[in-house]
Protein backbone atom coordinates (compact mmCIF):
# COMPACT_ATOMS: atom_id res chain seq x y z
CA UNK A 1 73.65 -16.90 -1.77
CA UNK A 2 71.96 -18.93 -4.56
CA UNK A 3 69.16 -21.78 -3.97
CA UNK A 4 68.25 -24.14 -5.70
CA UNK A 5 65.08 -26.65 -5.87
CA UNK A 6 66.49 -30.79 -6.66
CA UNK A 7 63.21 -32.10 -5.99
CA UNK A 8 60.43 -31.57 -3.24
CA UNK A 9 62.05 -32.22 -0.71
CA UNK A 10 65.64 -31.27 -1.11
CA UNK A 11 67.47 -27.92 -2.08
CA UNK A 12 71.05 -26.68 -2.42
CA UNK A 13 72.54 -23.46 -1.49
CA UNK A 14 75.54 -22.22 -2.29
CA UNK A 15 77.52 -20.03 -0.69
CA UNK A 16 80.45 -18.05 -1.23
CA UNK A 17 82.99 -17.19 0.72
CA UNK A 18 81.95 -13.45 0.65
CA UNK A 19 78.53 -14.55 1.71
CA UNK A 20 80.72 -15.56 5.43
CA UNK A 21 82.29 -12.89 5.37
CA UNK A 22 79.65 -10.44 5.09
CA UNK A 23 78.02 -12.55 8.08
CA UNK A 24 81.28 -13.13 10.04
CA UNK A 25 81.56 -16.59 9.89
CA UNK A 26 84.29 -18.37 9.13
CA UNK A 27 84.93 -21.81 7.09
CA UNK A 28 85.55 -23.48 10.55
CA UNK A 29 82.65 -21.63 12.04
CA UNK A 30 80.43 -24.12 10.15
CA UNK A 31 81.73 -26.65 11.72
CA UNK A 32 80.65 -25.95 15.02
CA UNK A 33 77.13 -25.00 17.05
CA UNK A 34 77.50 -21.19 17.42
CA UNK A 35 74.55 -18.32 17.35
CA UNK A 36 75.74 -17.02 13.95
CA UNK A 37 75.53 -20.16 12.04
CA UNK A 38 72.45 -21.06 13.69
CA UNK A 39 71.64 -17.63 12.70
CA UNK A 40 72.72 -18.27 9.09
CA UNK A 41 70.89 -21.56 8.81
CA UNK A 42 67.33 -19.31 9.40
CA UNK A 43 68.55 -16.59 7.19
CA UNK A 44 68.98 -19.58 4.38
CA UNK A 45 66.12 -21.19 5.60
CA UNK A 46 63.65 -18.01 5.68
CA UNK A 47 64.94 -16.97 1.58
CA UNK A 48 64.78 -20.88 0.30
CA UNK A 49 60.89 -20.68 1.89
CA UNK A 50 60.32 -17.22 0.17
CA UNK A 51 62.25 -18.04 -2.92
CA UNK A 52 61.15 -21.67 -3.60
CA UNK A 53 58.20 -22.22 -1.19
CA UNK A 54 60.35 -24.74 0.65
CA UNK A 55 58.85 -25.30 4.41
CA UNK A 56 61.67 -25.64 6.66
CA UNK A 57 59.70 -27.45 9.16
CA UNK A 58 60.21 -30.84 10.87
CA UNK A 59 63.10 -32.85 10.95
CA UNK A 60 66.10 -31.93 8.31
CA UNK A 61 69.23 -33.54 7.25
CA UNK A 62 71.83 -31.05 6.61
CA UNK A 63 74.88 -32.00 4.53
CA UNK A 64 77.59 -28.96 4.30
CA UNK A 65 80.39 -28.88 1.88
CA UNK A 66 83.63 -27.37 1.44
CA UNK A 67 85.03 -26.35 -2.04
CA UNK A 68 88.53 -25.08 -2.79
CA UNK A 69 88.74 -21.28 -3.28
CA UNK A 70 84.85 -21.32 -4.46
CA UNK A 71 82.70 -21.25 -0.90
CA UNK A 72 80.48 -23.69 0.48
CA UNK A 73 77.25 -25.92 -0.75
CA UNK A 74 74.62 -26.80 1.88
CA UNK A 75 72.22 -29.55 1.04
CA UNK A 76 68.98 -29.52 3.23
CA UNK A 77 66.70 -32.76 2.71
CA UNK A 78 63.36 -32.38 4.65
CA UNK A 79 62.43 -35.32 6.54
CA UNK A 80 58.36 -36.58 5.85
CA UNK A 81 55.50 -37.48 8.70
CA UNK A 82 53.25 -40.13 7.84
CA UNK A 83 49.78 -38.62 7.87
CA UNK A 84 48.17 -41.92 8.67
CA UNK A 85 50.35 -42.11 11.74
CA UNK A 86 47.93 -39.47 13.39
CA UNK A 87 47.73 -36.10 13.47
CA UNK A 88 50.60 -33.74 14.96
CA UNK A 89 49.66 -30.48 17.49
CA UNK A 90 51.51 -27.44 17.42
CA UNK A 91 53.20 -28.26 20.78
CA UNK A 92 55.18 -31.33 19.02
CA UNK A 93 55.69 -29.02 15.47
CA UNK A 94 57.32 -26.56 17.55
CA UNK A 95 59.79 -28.88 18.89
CA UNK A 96 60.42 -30.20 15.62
CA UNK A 97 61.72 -26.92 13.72
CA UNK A 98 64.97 -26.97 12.20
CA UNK A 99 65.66 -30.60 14.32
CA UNK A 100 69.06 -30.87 12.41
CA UNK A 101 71.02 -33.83 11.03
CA UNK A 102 74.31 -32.25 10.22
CA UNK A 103 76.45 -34.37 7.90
CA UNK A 104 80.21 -32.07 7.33
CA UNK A 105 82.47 -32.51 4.97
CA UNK A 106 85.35 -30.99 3.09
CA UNK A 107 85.74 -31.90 -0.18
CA UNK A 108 88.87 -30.79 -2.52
CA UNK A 109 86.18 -31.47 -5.58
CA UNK A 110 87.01 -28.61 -8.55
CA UNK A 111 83.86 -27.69 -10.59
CA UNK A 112 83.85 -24.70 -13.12
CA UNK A 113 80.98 -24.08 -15.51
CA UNK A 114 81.03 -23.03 -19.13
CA UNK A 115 78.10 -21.73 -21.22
CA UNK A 116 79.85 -21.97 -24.82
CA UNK A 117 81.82 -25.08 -25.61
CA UNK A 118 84.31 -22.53 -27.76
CA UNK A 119 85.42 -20.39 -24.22
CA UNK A 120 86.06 -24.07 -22.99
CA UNK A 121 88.23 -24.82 -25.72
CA UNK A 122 90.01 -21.94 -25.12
CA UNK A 123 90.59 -22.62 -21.44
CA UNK A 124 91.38 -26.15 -22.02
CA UNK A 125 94.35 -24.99 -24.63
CA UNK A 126 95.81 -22.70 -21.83
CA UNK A 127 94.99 -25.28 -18.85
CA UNK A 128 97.27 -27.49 -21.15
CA UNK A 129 100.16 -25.95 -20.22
CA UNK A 130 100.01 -27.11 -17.34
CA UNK A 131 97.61 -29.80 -16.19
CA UNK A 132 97.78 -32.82 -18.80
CA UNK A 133 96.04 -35.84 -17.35
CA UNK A 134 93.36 -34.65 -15.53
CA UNK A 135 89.53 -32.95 -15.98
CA UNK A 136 86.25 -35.18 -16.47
CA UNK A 137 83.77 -32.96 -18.64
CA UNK A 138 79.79 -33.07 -17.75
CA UNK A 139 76.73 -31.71 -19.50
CA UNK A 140 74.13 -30.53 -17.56
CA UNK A 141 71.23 -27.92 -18.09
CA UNK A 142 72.41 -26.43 -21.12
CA UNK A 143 76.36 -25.95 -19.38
CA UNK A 144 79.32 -27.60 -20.20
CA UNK A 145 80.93 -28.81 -16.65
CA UNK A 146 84.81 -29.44 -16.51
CA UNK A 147 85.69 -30.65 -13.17
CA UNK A 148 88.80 -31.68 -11.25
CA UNK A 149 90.78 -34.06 -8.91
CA UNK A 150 93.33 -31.91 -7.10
CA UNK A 151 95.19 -35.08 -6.75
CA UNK A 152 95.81 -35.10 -10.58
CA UNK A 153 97.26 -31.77 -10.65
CA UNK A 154 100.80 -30.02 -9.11
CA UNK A 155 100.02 -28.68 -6.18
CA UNK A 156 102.08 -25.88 -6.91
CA UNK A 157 100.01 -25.13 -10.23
CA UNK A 158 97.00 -25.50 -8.12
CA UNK A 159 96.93 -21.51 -7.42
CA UNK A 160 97.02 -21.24 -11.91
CA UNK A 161 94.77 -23.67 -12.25
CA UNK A 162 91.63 -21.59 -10.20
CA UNK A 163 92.93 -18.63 -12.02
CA UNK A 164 92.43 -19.87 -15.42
CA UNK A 165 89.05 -21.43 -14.26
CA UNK A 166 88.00 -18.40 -13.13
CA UNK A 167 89.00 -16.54 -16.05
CA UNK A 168 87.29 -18.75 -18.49
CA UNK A 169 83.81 -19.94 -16.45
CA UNK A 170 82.28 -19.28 -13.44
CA UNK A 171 82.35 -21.35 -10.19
CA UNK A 172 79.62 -23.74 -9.43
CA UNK A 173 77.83 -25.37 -6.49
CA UNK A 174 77.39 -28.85 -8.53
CA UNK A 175 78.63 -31.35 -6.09
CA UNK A 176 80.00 -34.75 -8.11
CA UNK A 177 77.24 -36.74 -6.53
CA UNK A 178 74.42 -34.08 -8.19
CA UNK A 179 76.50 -34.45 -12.25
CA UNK A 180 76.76 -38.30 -11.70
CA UNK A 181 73.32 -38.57 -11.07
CA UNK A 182 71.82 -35.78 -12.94
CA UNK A 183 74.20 -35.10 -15.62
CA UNK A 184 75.79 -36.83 -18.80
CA UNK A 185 79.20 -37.59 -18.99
CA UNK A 186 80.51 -36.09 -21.91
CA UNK A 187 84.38 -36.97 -21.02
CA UNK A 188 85.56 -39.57 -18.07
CA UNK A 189 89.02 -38.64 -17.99
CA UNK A 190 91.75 -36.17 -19.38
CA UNK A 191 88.93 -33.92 -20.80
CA UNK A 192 91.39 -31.47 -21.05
CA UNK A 193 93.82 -33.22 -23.47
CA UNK A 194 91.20 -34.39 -25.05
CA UNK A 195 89.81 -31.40 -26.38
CA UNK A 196 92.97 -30.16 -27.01
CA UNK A 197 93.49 -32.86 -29.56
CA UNK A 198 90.41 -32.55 -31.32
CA UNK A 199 89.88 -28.74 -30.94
CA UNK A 200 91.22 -25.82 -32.23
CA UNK A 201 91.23 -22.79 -30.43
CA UNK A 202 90.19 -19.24 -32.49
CA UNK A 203 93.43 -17.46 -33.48
């Protein structure tokens, strides 16, 4: 389970699929109100607070998000009171903890990160053998960021495709809302061929 700070009121978590497991939830699970993901939600909640100092109280809009073969991102956005509205007592805060706005999702979104742009290089040249038309490359916090549309790729290379990725970078909880805002387009289409044409992999 990783967490991460996007501003002061909002974090991400990311989750892998292991991280379920472990717990004994499953992808569907999330999807519905059961003790273990209720459960889950405080576990995440508990480590963001002693991680990041995020308070967990009052209302909170929960977006969850499901990535192919990678796990799941959960974005928590804590809702603000208005001090000069008055004063709230403890009776009221109680009632208010972990008051959830769950927003679910399942997205087909492919994100793989790469520290060195010459590994990338490398995994582009073997990606190229079979994926052509397809990749959008980001940069973002010192990482190069190749990501995906399933829809531009064979479904049955889609199985190849992870491997490679996973062979060559490491999976990432970036959502494509999070690199549009916060990261630079390096590449807005067929990153893939592109660097093929203008890169040389190592021999």
């Amino acid at each position: 389970m990783k967490i991460e700070r996007l501003s002061s009121d909002k974090i991400r978590i990311f989750l892998t699929f292991d991280d379920l497991t472990e717990r004994g939830i499953q992808k569907e699970d999330m999807w519905q109100e059961i003790p273990k993901v209720h459960d889950l939600f405080t576990e995440m909640m508990d480590q963001a607070y002693s991680e990041l100092g995020f308070d967990a109280t009052g209302p909170l809009a929960v977006e969850v998000f499901a990535l192919p073969a990678q796990g799941m991102v959960v974005i928590v956005t804590r809702g603000k009171y208005d001090q000069h509205l008055g004063t709230i007592n403890e009776e009221d805060m109680a009632d208010e903890i972990y008051e959830m706005e769950v927003t679910l999702e399942e997205t087909d979104f492919i994100a793989y990160s790469f520290k060195d742009f010459e590994v990338l290089i490398e995994a582009a040249h073997t990606l190229s053998k079979n994926v052509t038309e397809a990749g959008r490359l980001y940069h973002y916090k010192d990482k190069w960021i190749l990501t995906m549309d399933p829809a531009d790729v064979d479904l049955t290379k889609h199985a190849a495709l992870i491997a490679v990725l996973a062979e060559f970078g490491d999976t990432t909880s970036l959502t494509e809302a999070v690199l549009e805002e916060y990261g630079k387009v390096v590449m807005a289409e067929n990153a893939i061929a592109t660097i093929c044409e203008h890169f040389d992999r190592n021999d």
